[in-house]
Protein backbone atom coordinates (compact mmCIF):
# COMPACT_ATOMS: atom_id res chain seq x y z
CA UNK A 1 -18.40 78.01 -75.62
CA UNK A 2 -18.93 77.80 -71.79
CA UNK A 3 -21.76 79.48 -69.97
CA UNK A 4 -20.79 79.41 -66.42
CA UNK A 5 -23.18 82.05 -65.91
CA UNK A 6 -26.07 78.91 -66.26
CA UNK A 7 -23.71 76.36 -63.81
CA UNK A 8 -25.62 76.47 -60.59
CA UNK A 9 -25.41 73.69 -57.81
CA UNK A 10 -28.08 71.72 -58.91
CA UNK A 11 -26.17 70.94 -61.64
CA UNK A 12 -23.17 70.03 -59.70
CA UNK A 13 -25.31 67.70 -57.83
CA UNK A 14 -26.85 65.91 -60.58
CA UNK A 15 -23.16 65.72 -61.97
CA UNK A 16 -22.05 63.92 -58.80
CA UNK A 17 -25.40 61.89 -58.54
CA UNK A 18 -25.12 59.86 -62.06
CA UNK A 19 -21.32 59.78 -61.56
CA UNK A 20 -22.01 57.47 -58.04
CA UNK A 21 -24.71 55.52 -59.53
CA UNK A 22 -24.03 54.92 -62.94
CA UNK A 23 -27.03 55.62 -64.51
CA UNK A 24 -29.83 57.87 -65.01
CA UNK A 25 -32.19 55.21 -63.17
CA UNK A 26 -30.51 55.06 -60.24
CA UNK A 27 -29.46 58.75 -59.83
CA UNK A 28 -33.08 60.09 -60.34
CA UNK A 29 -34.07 57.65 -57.46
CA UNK A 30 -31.09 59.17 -55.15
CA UNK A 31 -32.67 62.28 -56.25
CA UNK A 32 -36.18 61.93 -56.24
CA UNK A 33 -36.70 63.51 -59.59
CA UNK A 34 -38.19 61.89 -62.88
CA UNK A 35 -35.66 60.26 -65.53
CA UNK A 36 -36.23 62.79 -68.23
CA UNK A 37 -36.23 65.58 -65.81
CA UNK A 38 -32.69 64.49 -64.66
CA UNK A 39 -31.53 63.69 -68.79
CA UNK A 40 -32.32 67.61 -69.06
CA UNK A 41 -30.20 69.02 -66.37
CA UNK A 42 -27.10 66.56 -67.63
CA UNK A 43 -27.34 68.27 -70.87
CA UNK A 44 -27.66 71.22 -69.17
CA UNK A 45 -24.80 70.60 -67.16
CA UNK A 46 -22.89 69.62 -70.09
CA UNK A 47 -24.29 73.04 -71.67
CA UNK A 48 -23.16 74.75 -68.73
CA UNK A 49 -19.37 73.77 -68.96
CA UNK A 50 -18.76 73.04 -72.63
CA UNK A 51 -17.80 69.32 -72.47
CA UNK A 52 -19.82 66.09 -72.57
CA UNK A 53 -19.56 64.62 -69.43
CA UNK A 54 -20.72 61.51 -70.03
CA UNK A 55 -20.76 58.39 -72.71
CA UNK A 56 -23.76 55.60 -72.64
CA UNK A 57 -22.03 51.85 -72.30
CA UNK A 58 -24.44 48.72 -71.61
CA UNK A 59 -25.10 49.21 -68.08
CA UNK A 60 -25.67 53.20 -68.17
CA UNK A 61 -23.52 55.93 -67.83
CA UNK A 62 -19.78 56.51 -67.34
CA UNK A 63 -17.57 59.47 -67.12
CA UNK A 64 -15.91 60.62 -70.03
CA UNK A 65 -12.25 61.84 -69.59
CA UNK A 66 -13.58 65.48 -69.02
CA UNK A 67 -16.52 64.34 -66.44
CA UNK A 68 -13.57 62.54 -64.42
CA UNK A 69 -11.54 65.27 -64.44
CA UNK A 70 -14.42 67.70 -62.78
CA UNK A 71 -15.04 64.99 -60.39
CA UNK A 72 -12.43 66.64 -57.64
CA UNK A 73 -13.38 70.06 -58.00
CA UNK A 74 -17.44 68.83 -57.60
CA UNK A 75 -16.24 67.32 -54.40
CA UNK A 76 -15.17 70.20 -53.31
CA UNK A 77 -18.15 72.52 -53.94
CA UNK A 78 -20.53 69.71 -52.16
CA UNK A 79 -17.94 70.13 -49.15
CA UNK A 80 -17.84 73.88 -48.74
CA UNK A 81 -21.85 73.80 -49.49
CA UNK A 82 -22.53 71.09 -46.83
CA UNK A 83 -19.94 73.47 -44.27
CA UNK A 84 -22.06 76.67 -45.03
CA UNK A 85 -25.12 74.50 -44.17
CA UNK A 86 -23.73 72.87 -40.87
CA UNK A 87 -23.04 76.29 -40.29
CA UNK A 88 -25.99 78.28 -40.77
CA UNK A 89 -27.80 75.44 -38.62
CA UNK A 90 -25.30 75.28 -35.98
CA UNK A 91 -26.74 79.44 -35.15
CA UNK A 92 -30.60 78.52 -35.92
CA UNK A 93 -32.47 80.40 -32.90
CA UNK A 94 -34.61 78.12 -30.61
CA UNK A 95 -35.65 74.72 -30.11
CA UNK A 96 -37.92 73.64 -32.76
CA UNK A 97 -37.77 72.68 -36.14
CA UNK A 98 -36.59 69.47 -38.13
CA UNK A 99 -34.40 66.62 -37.13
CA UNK A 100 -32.97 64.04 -39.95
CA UNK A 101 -32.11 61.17 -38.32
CA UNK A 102 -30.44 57.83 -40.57
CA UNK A 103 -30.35 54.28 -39.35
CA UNK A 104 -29.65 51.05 -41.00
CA UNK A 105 -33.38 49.79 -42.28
CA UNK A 106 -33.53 46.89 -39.21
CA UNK A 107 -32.98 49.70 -36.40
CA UNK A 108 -35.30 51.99 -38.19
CA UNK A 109 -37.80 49.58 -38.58
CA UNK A 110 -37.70 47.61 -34.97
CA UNK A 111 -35.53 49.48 -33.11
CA UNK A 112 -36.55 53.28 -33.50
CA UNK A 113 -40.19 53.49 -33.79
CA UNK A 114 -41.07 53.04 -30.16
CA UNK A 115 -38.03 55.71 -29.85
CA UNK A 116 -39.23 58.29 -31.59
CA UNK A 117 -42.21 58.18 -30.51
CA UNK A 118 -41.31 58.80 -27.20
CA UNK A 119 -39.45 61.79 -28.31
CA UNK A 120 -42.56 63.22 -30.71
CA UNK A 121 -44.51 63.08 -27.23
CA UNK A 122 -41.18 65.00 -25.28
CA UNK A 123 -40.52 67.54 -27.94
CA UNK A 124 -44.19 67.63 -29.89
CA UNK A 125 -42.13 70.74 -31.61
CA UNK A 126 -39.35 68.90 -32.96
CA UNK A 127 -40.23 67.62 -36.47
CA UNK A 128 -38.44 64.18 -36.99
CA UNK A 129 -37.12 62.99 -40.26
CA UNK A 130 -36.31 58.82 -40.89
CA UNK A 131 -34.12 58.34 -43.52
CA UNK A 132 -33.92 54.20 -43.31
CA UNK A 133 -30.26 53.28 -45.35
CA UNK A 134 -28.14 50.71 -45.42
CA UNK A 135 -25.81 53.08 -47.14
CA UNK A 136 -23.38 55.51 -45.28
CA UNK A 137 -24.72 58.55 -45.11
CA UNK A 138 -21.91 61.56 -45.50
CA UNK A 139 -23.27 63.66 -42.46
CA UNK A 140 -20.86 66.62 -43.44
CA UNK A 141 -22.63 66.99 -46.52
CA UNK A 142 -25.59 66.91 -44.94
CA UNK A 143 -27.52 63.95 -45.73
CA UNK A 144 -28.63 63.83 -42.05
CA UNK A 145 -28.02 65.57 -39.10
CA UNK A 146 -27.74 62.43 -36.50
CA UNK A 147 -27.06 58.97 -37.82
CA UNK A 148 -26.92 55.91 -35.90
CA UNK A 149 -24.07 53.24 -37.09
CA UNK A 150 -23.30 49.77 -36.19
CA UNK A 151 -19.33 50.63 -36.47
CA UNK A 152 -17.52 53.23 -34.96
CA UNK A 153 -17.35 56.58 -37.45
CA UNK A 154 -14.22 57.28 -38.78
CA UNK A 155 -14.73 60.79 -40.15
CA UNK A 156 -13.47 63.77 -38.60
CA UNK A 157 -15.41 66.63 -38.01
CA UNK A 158 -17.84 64.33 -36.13
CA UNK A 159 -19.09 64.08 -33.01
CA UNK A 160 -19.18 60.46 -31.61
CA UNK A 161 -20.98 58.17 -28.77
CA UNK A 162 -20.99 54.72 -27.91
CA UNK A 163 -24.30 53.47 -26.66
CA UNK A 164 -23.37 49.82 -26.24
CA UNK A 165 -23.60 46.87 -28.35
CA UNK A 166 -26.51 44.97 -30.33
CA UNK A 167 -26.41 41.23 -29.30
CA UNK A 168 -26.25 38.21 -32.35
CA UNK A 169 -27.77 35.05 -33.12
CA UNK A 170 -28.61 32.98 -35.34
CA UNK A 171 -32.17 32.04 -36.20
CA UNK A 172 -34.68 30.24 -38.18
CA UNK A 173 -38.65 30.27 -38.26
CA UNK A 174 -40.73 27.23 -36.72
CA UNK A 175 -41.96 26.60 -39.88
CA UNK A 176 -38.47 25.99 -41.37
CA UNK A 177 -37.13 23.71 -38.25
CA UNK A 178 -40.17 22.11 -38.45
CA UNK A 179 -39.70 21.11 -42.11
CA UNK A 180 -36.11 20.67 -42.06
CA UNK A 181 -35.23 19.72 -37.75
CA UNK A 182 -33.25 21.74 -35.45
CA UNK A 183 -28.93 21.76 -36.41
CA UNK A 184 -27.86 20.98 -32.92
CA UNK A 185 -23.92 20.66 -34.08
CA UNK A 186 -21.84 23.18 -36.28
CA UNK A 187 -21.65 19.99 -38.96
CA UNK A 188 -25.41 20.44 -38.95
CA UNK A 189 -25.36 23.50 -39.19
CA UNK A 190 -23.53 24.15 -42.64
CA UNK A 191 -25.75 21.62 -44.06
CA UNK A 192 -28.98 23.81 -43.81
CA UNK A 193 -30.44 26.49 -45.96
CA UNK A 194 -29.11 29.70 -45.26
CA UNK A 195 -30.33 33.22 -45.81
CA UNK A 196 -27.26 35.54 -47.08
CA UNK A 197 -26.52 39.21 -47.91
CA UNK A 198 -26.73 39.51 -52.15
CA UNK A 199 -23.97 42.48 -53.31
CA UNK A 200 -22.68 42.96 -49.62
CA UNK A 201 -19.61 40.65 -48.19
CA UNK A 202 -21.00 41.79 -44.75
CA UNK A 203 -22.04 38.48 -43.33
CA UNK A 204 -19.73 36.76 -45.64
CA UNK A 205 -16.80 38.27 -43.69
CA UNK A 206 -17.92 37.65 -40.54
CA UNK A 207 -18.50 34.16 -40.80
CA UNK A 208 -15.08 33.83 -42.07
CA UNK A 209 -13.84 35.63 -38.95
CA UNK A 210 -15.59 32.32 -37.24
CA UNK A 211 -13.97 30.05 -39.39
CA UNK A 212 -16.11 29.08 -41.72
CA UNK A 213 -14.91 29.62 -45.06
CA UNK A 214 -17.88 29.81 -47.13
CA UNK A 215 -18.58 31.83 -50.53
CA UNK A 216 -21.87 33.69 -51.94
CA UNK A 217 -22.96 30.67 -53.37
CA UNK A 218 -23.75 29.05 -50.26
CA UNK A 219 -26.67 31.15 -49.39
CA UNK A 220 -29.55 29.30 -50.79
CA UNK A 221 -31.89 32.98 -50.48
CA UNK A 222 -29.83 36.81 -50.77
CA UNK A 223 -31.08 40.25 -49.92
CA UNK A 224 -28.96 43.02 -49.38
CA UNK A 225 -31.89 44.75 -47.99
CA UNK A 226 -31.80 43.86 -43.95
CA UNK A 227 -35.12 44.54 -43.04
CA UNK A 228 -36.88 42.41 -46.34
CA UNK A 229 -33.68 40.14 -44.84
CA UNK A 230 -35.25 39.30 -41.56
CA UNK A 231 -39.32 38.70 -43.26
CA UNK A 232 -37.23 36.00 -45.18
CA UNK A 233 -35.95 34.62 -41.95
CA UNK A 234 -39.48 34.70 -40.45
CA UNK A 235 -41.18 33.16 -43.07
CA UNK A 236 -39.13 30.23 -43.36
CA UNK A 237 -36.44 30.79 -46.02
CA UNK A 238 -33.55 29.22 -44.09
CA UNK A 239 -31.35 30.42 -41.56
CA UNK A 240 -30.19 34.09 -40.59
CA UNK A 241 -28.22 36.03 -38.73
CA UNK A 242 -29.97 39.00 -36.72
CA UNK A 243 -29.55 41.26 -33.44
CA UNK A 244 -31.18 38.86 -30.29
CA UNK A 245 -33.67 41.73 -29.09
CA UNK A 246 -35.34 42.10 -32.46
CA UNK A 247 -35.60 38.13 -32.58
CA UNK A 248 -37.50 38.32 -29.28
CA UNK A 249 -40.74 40.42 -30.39
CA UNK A 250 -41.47 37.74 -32.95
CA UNK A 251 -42.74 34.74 -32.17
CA UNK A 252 -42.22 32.99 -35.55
CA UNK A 253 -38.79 32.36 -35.05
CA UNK A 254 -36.46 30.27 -32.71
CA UNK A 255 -32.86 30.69 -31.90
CA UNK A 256 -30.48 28.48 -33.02
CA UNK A 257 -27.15 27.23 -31.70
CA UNK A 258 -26.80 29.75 -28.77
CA UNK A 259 -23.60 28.66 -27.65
CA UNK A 260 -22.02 29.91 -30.61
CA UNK A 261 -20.49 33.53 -29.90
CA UNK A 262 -21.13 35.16 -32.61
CA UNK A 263 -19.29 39.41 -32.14
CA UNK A 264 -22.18 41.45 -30.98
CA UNK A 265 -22.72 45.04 -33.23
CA UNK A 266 -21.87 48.07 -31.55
CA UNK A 267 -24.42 51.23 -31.33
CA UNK A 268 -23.16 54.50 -31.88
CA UNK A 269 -24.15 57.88 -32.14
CA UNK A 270 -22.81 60.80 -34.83
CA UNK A 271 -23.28 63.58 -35.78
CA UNK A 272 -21.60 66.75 -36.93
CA UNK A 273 -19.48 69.14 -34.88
CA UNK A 274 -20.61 72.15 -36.09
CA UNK A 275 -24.11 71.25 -34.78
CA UNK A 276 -22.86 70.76 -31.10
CA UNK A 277 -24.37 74.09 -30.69
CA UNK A 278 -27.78 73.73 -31.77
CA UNK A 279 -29.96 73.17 -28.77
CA UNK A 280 -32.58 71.29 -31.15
CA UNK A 281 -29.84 68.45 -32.13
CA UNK A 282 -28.48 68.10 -28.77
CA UNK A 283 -32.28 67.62 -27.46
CA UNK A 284 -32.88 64.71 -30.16
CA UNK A 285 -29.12 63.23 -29.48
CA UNK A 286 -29.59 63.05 -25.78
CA UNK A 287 -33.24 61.94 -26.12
CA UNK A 288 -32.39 59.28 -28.76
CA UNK A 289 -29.04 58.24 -26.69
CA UNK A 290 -31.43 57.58 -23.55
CA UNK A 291 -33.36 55.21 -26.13
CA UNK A 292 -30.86 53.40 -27.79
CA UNK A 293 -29.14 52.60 -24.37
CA UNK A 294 -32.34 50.80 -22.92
CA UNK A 295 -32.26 48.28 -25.91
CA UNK A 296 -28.47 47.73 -26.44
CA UNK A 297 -26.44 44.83 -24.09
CA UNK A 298 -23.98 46.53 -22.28
C-alpha cells in the first residue's frame, strides 16, 4: 500500500543521495546526517512508495529494479526544486545575506582566503559560505550559488567568465632533491618518485597529452585530495604537479624542469542565470572576479 501522503522531499533527497554514493556511509557524509538517522528515512522512503528501493551487496547499497526506475522522475523533482529556489533568490530584496561560493580544495585553500577576506572587509554584510570540492558542484540545483572551475562550464542555464589561466610546473621539496639530486633531462625525470592523483585519471591524462605514456602504477605516493596533494609535495614525497603562484609562497619547494610547457589551467567564473538579478551575487561575482584576475597569468 503506498502512502504518498508521507513522501516529502527529504525523502527524495536521501533517495538520490545513497543512489550516487553507494552506501549509507558515504551518503550520510554528503548529507551531514548520522548513519542510522539516514537507514530510517530509506525505510521511510521505501514506506512512502511501497517498493524496496534498495538491496545490500559487499560494498553497500545498489538500486533494486524499482529504485532505478524512480531514479528519472527524482531527477526531475531536484530540478524543478533547485528552479523554484534560483528563483525565489533571484527576487530576494537588498544586498545582504549569504553567498555559497565552491572551489577546487587548492584554490580554496591558497588561492581564496586572502580573497575573501578582502570582500568580508568590502561587504561586512555579505555572509560568505566555502564549500572546498574537488567534485562538480550542480549549481542549478543549488549546491552553490558561484563556483569557480578550472575548465570551462558546459551547462546551460549558466552564466560564465573567463578570468585567465593558472600557470603549471612541476616541483619537488629541497628535502627530496637533496636526497635524491635535481632531474635536469626528461630521462631523469621519469626515473624519480612521483606524487600522482589515486581514483582520478586527471594528471594521468595530461601527461599523456605530453607524451609520456605512463599508468597509475607509476606514482610511487596517490591522493585524490589536491590540497593533502601539495603537503605531500612539500614534505618530500616525490615530485608533483601544481599551479606556479601557489609554489611561490612556499619556500620548501623548488621548481623543476621549467622548460617543459606543461598547458596552464584556466579560471572561470559560474554561476546561475536566474541569479543575474540579485544585486548580492553580482556584488560577490564582480568582487571575487577582481580577485581571481590579480593571481591568474593572462
Amino acid at each position: 500500500m503506498n502512502n504518498y501522503d508521507k513522501l516529502d522531499w527529504s525523502l527524495i533527497q536521501v533517495l538520490l543521495a545513497v543512489a550516487e554514493a553507494g552506501s549509507l556511509s558515504g551518503a550520510a557524509r554528503e548529507l551531514g546526517l548520522s548513519q542510522p538517522t539516514l537507514g530510517r528515512q530509506v525505510k521511510a522512503a521505501e514506506e512512502a512508495l511501497g517498493v524496496p528501493l534498495f538491496q545490500r551487496h559487499a560494498r553497500g547499497l545498489r538500486l533494486t529494479d524499482a529504485g532505478a526506475a524512480l531514479i528519472g522522475p527524482a531527477r526531475q523533482m531536484q530540478a524543478a526544486a533547485a528552479r523554484l529556489q534560483l528563483a525565489a533568490a533571484s527576487r530576494q530584496e537588498g544586498e545582504g545575506g549569504t553567498v555559497r561560493i565552491t572551489a577546487s580544495a587548492v584554490v580554496a585553500h591558497y588561492l581564496l582566503p586572502r580573497i575573501l577576506a578582502r570582500i568580508r572587509l568590502l561587504e561586512p554584510q555579505i555572509a560568505l559560505e566555502l564549500h572546498p570540492t574537488d567534485r562538480s558542484e550542480n549549481l542549478l540545483f543549488g549546491d552553490a550559488d558561484i563556483a569557480i572551475r578550472m575548465y570551462r562550464p558546459e551547462q546551460l542555464d549558466l552564466i560564465a567568465q573567463n578570468l585567465g589561466s593558472l600557470g603549471i610546473g612541476l616541483f619537488a621539496a629541497d628535502s627530496y632533491l637533496s636526497r635524491n639530486g635535481t632531474p635536469e633531462t626528461e630521462q631523469e625525470l621519469m626515473a624519480h618518485d612521483w606524487i600522482g592523483y589515486d581514483r582520478s585519471d586527471l594528471i594521468l591524462r595530461g601527461m599523456r597529452q605530453m607524451g609520456w605514456q605512463v599508468e597509475r602504477s607509476f606514482f610511487a605516493t596517490r591522493c585524490d585530495d589536491q590540497a593533502a596533494y601539495w603537503r605531500l609535495v612539500e614534505a618530500g614525497c616525490g615530485i608533483g604537479i601544481g599551479p606556479i603562484r601557489v609554489a611561490r609562497a612556499s619556500h620548501a619547494v623548488h621548481r623543476i624542469l621549467p622548460e617543459l610547457k606543461i598547458p596552464p589551467l584556466p579560471i572561470w567564473l559560474a554561476a546561475p542565470e536566474a541569479l543575474r538579478r540579485s544585486a548580492r551575487l553580482r556584488r560577490i561575482w564582480d568582487l571575487l572576479a577582481e580577485g581571481l584576475g590579480m593571481v591568474a597569468d593572462a
